[in-house]
Protein backbone atom coordinates (compact mmCIF):
# COMPACT_ATOMS: atom_id res chain seq x y z
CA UNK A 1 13.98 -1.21 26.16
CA UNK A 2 12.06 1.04 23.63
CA UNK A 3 15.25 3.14 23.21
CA UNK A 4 16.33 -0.29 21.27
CA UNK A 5 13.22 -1.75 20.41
CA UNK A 6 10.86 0.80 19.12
CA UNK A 7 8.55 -1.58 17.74
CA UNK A 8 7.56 -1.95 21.39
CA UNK A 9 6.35 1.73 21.77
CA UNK A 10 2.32 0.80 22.22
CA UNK A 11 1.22 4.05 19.67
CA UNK A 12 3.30 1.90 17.04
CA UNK A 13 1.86 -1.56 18.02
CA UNK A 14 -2.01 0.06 18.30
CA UNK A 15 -1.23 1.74 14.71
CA UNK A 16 0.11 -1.21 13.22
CA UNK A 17 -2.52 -3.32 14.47
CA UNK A 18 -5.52 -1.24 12.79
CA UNK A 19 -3.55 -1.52 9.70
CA UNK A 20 -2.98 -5.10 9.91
CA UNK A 21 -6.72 -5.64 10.07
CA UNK A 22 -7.50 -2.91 7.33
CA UNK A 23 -5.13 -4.42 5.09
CA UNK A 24 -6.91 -8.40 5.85
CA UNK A 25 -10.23 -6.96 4.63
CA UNK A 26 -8.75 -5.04 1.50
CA UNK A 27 -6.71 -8.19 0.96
CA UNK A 28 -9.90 -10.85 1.21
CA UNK A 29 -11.04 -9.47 -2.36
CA UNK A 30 -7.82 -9.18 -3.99
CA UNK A 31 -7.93 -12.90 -5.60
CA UNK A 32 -11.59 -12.43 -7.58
CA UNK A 33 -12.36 -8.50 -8.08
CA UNK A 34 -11.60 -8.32 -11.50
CA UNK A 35 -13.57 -11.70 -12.10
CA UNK A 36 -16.33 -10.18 -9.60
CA UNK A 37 -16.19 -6.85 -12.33
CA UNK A 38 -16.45 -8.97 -15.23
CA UNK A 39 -19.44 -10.85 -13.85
CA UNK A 40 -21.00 -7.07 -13.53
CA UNK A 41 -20.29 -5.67 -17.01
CA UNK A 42 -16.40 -5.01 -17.18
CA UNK A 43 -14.99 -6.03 -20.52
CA UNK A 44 -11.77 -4.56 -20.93
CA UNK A 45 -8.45 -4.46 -18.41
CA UNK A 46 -8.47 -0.93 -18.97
CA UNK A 47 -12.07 -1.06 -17.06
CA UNK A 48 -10.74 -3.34 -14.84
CA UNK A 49 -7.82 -1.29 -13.76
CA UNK A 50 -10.45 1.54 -13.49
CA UNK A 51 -11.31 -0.38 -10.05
CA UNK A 52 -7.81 0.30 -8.69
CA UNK A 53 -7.86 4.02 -10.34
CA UNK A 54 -10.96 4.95 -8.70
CA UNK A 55 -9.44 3.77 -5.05
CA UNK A 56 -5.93 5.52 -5.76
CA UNK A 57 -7.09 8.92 -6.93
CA UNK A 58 -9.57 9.50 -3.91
CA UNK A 59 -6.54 8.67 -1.82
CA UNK A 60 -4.20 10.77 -3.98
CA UNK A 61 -7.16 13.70 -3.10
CA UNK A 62 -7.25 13.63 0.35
CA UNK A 63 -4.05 12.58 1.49
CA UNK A 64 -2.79 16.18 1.68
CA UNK A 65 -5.63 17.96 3.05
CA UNK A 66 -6.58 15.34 5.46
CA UNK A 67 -2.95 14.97 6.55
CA UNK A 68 -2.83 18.76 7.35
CA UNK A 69 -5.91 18.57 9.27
CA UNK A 70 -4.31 15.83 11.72
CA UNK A 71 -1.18 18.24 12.16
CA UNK A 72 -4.28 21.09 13.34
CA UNK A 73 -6.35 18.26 15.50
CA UNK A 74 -4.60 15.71 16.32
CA UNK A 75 -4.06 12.35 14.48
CA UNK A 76 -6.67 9.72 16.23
CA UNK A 77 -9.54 11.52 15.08
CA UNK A 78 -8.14 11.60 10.95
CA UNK A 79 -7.35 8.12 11.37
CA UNK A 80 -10.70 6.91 13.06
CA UNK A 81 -13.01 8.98 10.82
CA UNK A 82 -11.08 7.49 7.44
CA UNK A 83 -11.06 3.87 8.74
CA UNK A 84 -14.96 4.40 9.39
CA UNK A 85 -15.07 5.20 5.32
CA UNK A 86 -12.89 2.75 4.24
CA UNK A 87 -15.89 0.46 6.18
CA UNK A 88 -18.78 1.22 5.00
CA UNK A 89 -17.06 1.39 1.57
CA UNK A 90 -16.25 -2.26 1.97
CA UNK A 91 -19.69 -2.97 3.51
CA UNK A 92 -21.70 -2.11 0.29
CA UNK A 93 -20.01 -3.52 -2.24
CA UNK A 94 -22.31 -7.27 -2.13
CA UNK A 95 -25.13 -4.21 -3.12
CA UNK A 96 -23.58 -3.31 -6.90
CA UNK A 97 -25.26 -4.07 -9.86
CA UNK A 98 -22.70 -2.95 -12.57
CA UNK A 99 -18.87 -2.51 -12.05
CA UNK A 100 -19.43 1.77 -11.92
CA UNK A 101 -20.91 0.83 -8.72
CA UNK A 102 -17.70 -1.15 -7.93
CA UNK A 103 -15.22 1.78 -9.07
CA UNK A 104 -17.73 4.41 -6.69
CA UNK A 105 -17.43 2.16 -3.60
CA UNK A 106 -13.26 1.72 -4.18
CA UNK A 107 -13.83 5.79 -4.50
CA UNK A 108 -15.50 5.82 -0.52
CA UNK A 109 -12.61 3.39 0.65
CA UNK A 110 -10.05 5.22 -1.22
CA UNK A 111 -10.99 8.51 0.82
CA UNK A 112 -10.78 6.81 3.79
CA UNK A 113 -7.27 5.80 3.16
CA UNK A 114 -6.66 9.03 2.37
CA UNK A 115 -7.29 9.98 6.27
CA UNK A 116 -5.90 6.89 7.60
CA UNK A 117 -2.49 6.39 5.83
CA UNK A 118 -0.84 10.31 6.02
CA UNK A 119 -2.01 10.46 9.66
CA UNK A 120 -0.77 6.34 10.90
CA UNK A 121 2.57 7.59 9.57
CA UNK A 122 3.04 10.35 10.60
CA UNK A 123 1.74 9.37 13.82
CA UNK A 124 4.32 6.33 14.40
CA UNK A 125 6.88 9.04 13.53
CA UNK A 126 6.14 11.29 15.99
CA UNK A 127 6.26 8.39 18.70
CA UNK A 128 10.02 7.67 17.33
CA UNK A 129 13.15 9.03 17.12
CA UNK A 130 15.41 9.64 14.10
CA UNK A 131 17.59 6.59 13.74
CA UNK A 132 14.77 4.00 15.16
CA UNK A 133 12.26 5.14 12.63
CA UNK A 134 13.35 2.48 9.80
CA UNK A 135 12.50 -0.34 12.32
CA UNK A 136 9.24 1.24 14.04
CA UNK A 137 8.19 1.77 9.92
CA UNK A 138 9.27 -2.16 9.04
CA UNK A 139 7.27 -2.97 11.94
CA UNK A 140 4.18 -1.29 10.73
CA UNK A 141 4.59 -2.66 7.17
CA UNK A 142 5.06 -6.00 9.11
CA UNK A 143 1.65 -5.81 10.08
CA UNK A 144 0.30 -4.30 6.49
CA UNK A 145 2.01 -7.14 4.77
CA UNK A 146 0.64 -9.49 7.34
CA UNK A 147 -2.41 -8.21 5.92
CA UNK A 148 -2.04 -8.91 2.62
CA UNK A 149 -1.04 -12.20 3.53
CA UNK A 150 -4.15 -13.69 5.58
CA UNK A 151 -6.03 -11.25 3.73
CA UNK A 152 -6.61 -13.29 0.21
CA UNK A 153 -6.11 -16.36 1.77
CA UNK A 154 -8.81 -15.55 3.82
CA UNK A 155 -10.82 -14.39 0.73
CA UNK A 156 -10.34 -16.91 -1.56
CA UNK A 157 -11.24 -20.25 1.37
CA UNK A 158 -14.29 -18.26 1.62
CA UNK A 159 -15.15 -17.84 -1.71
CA UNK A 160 -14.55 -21.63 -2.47
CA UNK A 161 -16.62 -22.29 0.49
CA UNK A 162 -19.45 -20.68 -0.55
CA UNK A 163 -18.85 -21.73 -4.36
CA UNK A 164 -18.21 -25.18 -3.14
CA UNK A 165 -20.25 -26.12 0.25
CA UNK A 166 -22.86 -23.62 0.35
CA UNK A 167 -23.91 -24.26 -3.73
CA UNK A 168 -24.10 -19.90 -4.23
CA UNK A 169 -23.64 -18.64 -7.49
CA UNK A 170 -20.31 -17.61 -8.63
CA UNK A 171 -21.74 -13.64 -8.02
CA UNK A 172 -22.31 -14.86 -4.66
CA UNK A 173 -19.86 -16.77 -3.67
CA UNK A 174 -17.64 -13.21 -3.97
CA UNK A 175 -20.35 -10.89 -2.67
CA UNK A 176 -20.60 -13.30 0.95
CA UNK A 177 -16.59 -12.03 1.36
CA UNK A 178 -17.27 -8.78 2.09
CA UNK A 179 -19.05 -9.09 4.26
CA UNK A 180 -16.17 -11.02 6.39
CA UNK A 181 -14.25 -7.83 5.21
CA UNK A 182 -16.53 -5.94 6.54
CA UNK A 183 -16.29 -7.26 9.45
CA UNK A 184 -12.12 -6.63 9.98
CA UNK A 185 -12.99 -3.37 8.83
CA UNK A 186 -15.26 -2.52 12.01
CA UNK A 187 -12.21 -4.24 14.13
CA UNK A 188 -9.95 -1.72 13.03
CA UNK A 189 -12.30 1.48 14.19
CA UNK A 190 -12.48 -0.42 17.43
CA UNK A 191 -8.98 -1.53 17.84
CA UNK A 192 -7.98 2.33 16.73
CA UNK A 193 -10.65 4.27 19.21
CA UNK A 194 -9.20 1.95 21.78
CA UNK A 195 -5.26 1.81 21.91
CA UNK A 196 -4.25 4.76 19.81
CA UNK A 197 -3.00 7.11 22.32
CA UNK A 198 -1.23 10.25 20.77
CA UNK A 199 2.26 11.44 22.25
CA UNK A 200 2.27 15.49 23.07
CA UNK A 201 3.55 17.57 19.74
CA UNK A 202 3.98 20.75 19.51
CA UNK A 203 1.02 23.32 19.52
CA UNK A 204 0.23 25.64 16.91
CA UNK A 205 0.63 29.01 17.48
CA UNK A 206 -1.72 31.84 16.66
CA UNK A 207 -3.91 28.99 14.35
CA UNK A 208 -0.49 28.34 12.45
CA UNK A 209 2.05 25.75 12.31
CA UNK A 210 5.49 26.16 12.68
CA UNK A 211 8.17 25.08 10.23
CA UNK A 212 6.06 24.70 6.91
CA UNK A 213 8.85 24.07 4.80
CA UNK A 214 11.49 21.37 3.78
CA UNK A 215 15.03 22.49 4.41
CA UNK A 216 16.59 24.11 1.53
CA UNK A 217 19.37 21.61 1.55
CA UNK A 218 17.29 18.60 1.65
CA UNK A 219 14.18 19.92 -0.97
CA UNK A 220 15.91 18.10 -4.27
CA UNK A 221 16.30 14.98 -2.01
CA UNK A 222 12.72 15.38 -1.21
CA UNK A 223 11.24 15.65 -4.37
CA UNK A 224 13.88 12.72 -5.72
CA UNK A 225 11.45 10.76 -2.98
CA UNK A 226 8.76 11.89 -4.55
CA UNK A 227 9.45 10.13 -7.38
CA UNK A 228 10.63 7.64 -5.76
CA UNK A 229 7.24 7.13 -4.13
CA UNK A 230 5.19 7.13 -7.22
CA UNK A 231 7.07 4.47 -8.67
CA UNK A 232 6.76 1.96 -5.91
CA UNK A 233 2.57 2.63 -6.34
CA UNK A 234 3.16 2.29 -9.91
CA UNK A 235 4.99 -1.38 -9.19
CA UNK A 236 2.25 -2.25 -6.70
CA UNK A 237 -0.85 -1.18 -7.93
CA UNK A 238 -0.45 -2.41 -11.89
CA UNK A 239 0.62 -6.25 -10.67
CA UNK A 240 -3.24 -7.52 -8.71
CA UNK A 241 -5.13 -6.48 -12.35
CA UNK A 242 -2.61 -7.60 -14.96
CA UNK A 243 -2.20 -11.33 -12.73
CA UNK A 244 -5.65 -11.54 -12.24
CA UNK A 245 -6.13 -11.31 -16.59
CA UNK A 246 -2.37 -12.79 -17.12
CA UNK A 247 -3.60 -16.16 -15.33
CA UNK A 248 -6.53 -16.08 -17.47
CA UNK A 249 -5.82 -14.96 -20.94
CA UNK A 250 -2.12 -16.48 -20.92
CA UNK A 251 -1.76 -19.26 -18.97
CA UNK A 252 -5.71 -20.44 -19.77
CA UNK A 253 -6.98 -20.96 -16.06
CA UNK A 254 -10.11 -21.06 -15.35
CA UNK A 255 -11.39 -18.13 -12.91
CA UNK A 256 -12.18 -20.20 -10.24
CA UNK A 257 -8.70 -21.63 -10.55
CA UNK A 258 -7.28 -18.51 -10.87
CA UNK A 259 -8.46 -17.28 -7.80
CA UNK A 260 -6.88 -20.14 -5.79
CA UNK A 261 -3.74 -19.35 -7.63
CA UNK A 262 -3.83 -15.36 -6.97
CA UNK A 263 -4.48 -16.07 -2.99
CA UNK A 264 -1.37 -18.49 -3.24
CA UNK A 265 0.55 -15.48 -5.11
CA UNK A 266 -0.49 -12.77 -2.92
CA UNK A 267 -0.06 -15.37 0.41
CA UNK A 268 3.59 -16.52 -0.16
CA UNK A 269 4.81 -12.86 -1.63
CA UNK A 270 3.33 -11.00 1.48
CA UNK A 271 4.93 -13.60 3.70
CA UNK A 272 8.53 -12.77 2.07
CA UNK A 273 7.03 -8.67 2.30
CA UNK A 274 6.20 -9.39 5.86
CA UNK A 275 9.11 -11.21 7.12
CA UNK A 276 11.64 -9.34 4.97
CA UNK A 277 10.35 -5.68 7.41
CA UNK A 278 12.38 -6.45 10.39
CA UNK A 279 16.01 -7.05 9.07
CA UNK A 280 14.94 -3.85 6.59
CA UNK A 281 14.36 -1.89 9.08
CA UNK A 282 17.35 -2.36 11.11
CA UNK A 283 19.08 -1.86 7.80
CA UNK A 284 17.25 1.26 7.42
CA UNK A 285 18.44 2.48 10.75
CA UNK A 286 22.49 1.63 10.25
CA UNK A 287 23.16 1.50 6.80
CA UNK A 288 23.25 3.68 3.48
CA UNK A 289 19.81 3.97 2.62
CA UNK A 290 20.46 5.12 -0.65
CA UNK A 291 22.57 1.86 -1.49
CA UNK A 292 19.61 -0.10 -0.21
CA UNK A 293 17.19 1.51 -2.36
CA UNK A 294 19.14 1.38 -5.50
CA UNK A 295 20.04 -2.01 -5.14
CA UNK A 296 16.60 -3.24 -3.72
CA UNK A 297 14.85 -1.47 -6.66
CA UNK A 298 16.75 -2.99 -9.04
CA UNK A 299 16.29 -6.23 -8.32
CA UNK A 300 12.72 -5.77 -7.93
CA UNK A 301 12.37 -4.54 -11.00
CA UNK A 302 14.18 -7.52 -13.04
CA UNK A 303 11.63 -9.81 -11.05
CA UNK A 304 9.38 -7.70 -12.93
CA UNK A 305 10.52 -8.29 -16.24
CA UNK A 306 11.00 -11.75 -15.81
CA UNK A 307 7.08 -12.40 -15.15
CA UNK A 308 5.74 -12.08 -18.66
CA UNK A 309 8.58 -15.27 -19.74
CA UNK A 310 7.09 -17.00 -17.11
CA UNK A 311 5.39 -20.29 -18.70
CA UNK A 312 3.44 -21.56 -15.84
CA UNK A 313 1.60 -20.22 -12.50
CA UNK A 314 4.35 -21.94 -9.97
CA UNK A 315 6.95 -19.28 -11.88
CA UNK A 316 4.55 -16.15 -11.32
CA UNK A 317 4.31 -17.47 -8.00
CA UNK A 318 8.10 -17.74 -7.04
CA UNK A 319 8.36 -14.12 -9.17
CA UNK A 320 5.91 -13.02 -7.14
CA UNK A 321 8.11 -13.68 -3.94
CA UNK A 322 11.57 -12.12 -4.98
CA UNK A 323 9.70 -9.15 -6.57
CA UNK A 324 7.75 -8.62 -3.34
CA UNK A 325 10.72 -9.25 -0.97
CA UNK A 326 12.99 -6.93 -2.80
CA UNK A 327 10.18 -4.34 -2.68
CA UNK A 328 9.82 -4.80 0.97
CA UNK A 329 13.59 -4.39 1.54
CA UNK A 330 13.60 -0.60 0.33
CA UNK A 331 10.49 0.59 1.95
CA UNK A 332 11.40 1.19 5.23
CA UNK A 333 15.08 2.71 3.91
CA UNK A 334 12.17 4.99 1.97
CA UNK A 335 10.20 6.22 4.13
CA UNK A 336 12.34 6.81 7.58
CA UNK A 337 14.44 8.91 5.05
CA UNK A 338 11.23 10.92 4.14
CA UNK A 339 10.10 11.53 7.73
CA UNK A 340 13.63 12.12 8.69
CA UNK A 341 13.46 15.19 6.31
CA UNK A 342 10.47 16.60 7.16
CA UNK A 343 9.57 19.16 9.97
CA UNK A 344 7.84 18.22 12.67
CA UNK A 345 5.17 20.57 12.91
CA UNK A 346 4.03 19.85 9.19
CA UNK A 347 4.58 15.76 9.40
CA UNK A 348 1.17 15.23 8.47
CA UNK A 349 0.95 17.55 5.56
CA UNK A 350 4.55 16.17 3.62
CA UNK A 351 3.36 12.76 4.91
CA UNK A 352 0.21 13.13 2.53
CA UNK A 353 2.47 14.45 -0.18
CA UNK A 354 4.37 11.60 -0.14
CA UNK A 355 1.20 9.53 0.09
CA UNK A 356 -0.27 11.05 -2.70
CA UNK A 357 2.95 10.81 -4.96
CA UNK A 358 2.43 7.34 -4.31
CA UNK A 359 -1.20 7.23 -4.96
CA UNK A 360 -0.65 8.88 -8.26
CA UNK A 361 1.88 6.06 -9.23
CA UNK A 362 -0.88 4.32 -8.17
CA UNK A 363 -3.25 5.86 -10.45
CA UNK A 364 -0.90 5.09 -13.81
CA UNK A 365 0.00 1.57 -12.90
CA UNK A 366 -3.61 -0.07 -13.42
CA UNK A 367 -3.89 2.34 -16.35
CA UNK A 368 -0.82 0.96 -18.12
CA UNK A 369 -3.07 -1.78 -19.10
CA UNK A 370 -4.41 -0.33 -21.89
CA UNK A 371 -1.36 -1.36 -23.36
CA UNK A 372 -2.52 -5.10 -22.17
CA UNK A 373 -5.39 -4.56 -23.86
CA UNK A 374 -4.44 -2.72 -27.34
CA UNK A 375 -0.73 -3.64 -27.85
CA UNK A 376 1.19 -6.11 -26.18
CA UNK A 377 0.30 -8.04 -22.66
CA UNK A 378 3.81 -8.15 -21.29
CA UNK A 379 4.70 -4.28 -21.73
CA UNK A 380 3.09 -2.96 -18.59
CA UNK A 381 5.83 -5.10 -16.53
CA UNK A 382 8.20 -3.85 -18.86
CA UNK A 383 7.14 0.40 -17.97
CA UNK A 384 6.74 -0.98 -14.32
CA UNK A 385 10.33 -1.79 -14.74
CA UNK A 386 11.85 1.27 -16.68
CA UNK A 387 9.83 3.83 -14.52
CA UNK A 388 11.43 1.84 -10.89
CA UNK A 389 14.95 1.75 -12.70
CA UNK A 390 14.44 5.66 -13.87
CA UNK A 391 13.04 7.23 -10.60
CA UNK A 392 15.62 5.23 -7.93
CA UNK A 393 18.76 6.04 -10.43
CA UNK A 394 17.95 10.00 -10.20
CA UNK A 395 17.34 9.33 -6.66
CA UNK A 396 20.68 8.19 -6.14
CA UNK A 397 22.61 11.04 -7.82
CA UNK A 398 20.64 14.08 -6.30
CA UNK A 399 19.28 12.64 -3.22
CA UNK A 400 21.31 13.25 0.36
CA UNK A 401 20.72 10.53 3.10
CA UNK A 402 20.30 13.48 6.18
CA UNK A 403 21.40 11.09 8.30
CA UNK A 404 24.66 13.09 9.58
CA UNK A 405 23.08 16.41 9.46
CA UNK A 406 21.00 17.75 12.89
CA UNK A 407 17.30 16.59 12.67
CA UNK A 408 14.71 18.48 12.37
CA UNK A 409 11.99 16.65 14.04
């Protein structure tokens, strides 16, 4: 049965679970940050993307070392130490008074993510074999887009709730959500410490690890992923700032509007991410990943450009969707083909690489918005788009799928 199905193997369901409920309190404040940074001081997107900077270049940090250290002592204890970060850095963020403090806390979350993201990978991957990897990874980023999905939904009823019902202060009304992120936050340590149970790996010999390197053959197809990987943060991390201001500044909604409207977006586009995982995966598994990829990121990226002609909020919604869906239909393609490539021994090290090429997309994308600010408001979609377009296309001419050559893992 988990020859077929490996989304049954219980290390992939207890990973995938403490993402899904990292990923629902990360998601409850996507809808109102920005608006919760402007209450505190921010006046410019380029501060405002500063929030998203701060999370991605902590991350980008410790991804590598962090995902060594869980190839040295074992994955559960990386993953349960960052997901105890990533809560209290969600726990005191009802306690800033100016939107540093904001962009210090994402900092403390970001280096949790940095423990928990290398080492949940690379931890499903050693549970799997080569050619069931693509669905055990849509599985996983099931559950993450799940996440995203409940996760502003959740956010923004309780914000209106406490706007609303309770009479709080706008301020307010955003700080009393995370706490109930908080909250998800401490589920995941729990969930993790509990059901995480790590297959045997090899051991390292005389305090090394065996087979450090990428094969020879596969290194240009490697660092083609790289790129690869970079920009898919890019494309996610520049679109929850430049919405959030877009709504505002373009399409004249109010904020508390706006955040109704950004839980919809977020909602319906991580229900297509979610549900798109499972028939990606199998793809993944059968199929010419590097067709997938090229056509998937493609797509994507002319839902991107579309968004800025987009003359009401139901259009960036239904964008939203197909842009989200296509992404979602490459990622698992993506990253089976990384972890197919790398050794073993070292999964949690090249796992972090390829975390932190991703985190460093990560780190541009919000940044792109000083063009929002000082030139024109639709041209970071437009680099989104020419830097996904750029990356998958060199992908596709020097990358190798190793699909037919003898694993290494």
């Amino acid at each position: 049965m988990l020859r077929s199905r490996p989304y049954l193997n219980p290390t992939v369901i207890a990973v995938s679970i403490a993402s899904a409920n990292v990923m629902i309190g990360f998601g409850l404040f996507i809808p109102f940050l920005p608006y919760y940074a402007t209450l505190l001081g921010a006046s410019l997107a380029l501060q405002i993307g500063a929030l998203g900077s701060g999370f991605v270049i902590a991350r980008a940090l410790t991804s590598v070392p962090f995902g060594k250290l869980s190839d040295r002592i074992g994955r559960k204890p990386v993953i349960v130490v960052g997901l105890l970060f990533y809560t209290v850095g969600t726990l005191v963020f009802p306690f800033a008074q100016t939107w540093i403090h904001l962009v210090l806390f994402r900092v403390i979350q970001g280096m949790g993510g940095g423990m928990f993201w290398p080492a949940g990978t690379a931890l499903i991957t050693d549970s799997v074999p080569p050619g069931q990897r693509g669905r055990a990874l849509g599985f996983f980023h099931a559950w993450v887009m799940l996440g995203l999905v409940f996760g502003p939904a959740i956010g923004g009823a309780v914000q209106v709730y406490g706007l609303e019902f309770l009479g709080l202060q706008e301020i307010d009304s955003y700080r009393i959500t995370f706490y109930v992120g908080g909250l998800f936050a401490i589920a995941s340590v729990i969930a993790a410490f509990i059901l995480i149970k790590e297959p045997k790996r090899r051991q390292v010999v005389t305090g090394k690890i065996l087979d450090l390197s990428i094969a020879p053959s596969l290194k240009r197809t490697f660092n083609a992923l790289m790129a690869v990987r970079f920009a898919n943060g890019f494309a996610l991390a520049f679109i929850q700032p430049i919405l959030a201001l877009y709504m505002v500044d373009t399409l004249g909604l109010v904020r508390t509007t706006a955040v109704i409207w950004m839980a919809a977006a977020f909602f319906v586009s991580g229900l297509v991410g979610a549900g798109i995982q499972f028939p990606a995966g199998a793809l993944a598994d059968k199929r010419d990943r590097k067709k997938i990829m090229l056509l998937a990121m493609s797509a994507g990226a002319i839902a991107t450009v579309l968004m800025p002609f987009a003359g009401t909020v139901i259009f960036i919604v239904i964008l939203m969707a197909i842009r989200t869906g296509f992404l979602g239909l490459y990622q698992p393609s993506v990253l089976s083909l990384q972890q197919d490539i790398i050794p073993s021994d070292a999964r949690g090290k090249f796992t972090g690489l390829g975390d932190a090429a991703w985190n460093l997309g990560a780190i541009i994308g919000p940044l792109s918005l000083v063009l929002y600010d000082f030139v024109d408001k639709a041209y970071p979609f437009y680099l989104s788009a020419i830097v996904s377009f750029a990356t998958v296309i060199m992908f596709y001419i020097v990358g190798r799928d190793p699909k037919s050559l003898k694993s290494k893992a």
